[in-house]
C-alpha atoms as a PDB file:
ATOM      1  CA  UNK A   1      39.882  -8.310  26.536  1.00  0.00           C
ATOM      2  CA  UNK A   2      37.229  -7.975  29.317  1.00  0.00           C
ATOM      3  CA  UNK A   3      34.034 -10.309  29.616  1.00  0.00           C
ATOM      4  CA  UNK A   4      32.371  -7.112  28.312  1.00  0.00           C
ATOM      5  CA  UNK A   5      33.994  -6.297  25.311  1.00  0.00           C
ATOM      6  CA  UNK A   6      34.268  -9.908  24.353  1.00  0.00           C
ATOM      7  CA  UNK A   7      30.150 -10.265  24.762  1.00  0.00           C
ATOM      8  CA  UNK A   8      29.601  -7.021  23.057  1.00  0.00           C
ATOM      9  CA  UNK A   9      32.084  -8.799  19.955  1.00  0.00           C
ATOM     10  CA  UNK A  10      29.947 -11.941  19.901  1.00  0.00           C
ATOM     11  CA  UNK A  11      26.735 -10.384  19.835  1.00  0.00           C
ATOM     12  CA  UNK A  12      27.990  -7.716  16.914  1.00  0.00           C
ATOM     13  CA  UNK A  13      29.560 -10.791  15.032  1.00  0.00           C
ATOM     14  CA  UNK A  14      25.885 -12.333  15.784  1.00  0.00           C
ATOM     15  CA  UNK A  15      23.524  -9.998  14.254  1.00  0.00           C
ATOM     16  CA  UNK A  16      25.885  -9.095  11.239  1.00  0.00           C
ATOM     17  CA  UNK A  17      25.769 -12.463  10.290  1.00  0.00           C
ATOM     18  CA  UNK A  18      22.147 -12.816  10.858  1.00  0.00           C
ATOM     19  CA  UNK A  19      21.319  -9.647   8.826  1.00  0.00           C
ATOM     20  CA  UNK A  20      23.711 -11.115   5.761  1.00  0.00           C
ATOM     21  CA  UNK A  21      21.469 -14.467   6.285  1.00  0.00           C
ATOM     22  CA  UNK A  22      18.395 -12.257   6.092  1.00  0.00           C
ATOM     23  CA  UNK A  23      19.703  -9.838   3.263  1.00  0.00           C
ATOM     24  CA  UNK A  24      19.933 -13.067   0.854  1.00  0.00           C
ATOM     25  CA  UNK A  25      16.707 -13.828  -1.034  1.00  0.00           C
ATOM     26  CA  UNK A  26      15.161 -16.992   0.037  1.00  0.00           C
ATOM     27  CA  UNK A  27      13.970 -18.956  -3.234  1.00  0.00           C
ATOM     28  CA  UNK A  28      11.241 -21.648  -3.083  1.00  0.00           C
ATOM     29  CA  UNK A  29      10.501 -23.494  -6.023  1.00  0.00           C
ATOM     30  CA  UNK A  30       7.071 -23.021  -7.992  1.00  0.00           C
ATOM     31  CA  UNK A  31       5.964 -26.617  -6.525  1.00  0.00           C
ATOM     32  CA  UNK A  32       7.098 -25.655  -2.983  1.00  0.00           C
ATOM     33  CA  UNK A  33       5.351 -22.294  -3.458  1.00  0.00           C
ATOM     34  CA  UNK A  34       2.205 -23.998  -5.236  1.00  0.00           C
ATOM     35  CA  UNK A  35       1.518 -26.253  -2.144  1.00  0.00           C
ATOM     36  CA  UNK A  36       2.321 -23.532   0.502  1.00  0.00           C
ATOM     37  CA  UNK A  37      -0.624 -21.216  -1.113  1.00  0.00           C
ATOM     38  CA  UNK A  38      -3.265 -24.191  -1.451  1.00  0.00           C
ATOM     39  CA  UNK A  39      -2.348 -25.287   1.823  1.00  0.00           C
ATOM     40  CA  UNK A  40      -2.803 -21.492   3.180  1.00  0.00           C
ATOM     41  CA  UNK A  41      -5.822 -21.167   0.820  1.00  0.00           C
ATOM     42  CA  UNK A  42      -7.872 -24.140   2.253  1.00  0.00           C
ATOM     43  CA  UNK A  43      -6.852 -23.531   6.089  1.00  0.00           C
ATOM     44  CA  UNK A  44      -8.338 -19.422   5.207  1.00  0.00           C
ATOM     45  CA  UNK A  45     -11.290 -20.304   2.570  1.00  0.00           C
ATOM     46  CA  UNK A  46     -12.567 -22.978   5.883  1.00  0.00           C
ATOM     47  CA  UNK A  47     -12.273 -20.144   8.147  1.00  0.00           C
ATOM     48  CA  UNK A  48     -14.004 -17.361   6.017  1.00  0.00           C
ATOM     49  CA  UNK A  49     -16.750 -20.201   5.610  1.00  0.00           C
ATOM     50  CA  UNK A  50     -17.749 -20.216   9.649  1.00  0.00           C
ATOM     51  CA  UNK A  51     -20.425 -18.252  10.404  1.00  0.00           C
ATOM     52  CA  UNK A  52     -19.797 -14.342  12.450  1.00  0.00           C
ATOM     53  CA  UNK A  53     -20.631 -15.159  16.308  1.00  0.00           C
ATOM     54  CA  UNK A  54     -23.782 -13.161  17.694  1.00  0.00           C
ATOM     55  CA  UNK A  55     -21.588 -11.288  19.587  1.00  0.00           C
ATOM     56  CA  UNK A  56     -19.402 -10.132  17.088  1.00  0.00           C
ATOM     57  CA  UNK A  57     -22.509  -9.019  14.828  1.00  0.00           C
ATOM     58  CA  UNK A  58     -23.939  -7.077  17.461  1.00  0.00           C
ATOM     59  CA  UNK A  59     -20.809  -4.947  18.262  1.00  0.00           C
ATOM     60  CA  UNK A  60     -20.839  -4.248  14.192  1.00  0.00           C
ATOM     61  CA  UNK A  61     -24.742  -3.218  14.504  1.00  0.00           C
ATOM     62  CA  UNK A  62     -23.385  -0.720  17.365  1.00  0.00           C
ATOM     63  CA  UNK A  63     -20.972   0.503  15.352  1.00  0.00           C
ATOM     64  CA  UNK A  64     -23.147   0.913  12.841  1.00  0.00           C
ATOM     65  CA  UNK A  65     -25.436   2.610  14.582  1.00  0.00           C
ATOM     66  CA  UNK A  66     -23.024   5.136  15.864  1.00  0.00           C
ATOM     67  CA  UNK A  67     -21.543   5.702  12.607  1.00  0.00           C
ATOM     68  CA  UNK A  68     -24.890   6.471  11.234  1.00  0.00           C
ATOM     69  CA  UNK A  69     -25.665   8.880  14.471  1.00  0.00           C
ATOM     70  CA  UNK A  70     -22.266  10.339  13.787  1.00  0.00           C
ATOM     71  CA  UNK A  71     -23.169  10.943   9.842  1.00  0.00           C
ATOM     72  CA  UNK A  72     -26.310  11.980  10.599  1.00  0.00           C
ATOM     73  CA  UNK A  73     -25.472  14.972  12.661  1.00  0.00           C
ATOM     74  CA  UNK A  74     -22.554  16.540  10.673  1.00  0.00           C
END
């Protein structure tokens, strides 16, 4: 067998055992997945609490603006 064919074997033996690995259904338990979504929830419900930089609202007033130019003429 040439270097070749024998890398080209490994790496086909490789991904066909990785896709079996990912074919399976992962399970989590109702406590594992209980903590995972209030950790997720309190990390995201912080972040939706900070307030919109200026920039950031005054690209969404351009927008707006255009939008509104845009509606207006049609």
């Amino acid at each position: 067998m040439t270097v070749d064919k024998g890398n080209k074997l490994a790496r086909t033996t490789l991904e066909a055992s990785v896709n079996d690995k990912l074919a399976t259904d992962p399970k989590l338990d109702s406590g594992s997945q209980k903590r995972i979504g209030d950790q997720l929830r309190a990390m995201y419900d912080e972040l939706m609490q900070q307030p919109v930089p200026d920039r950031f609202r005054e690209l969404l007033d351009q927008l707006d603006k255009k939008n509104g130019a845009k509606e207006g003429s049609q």
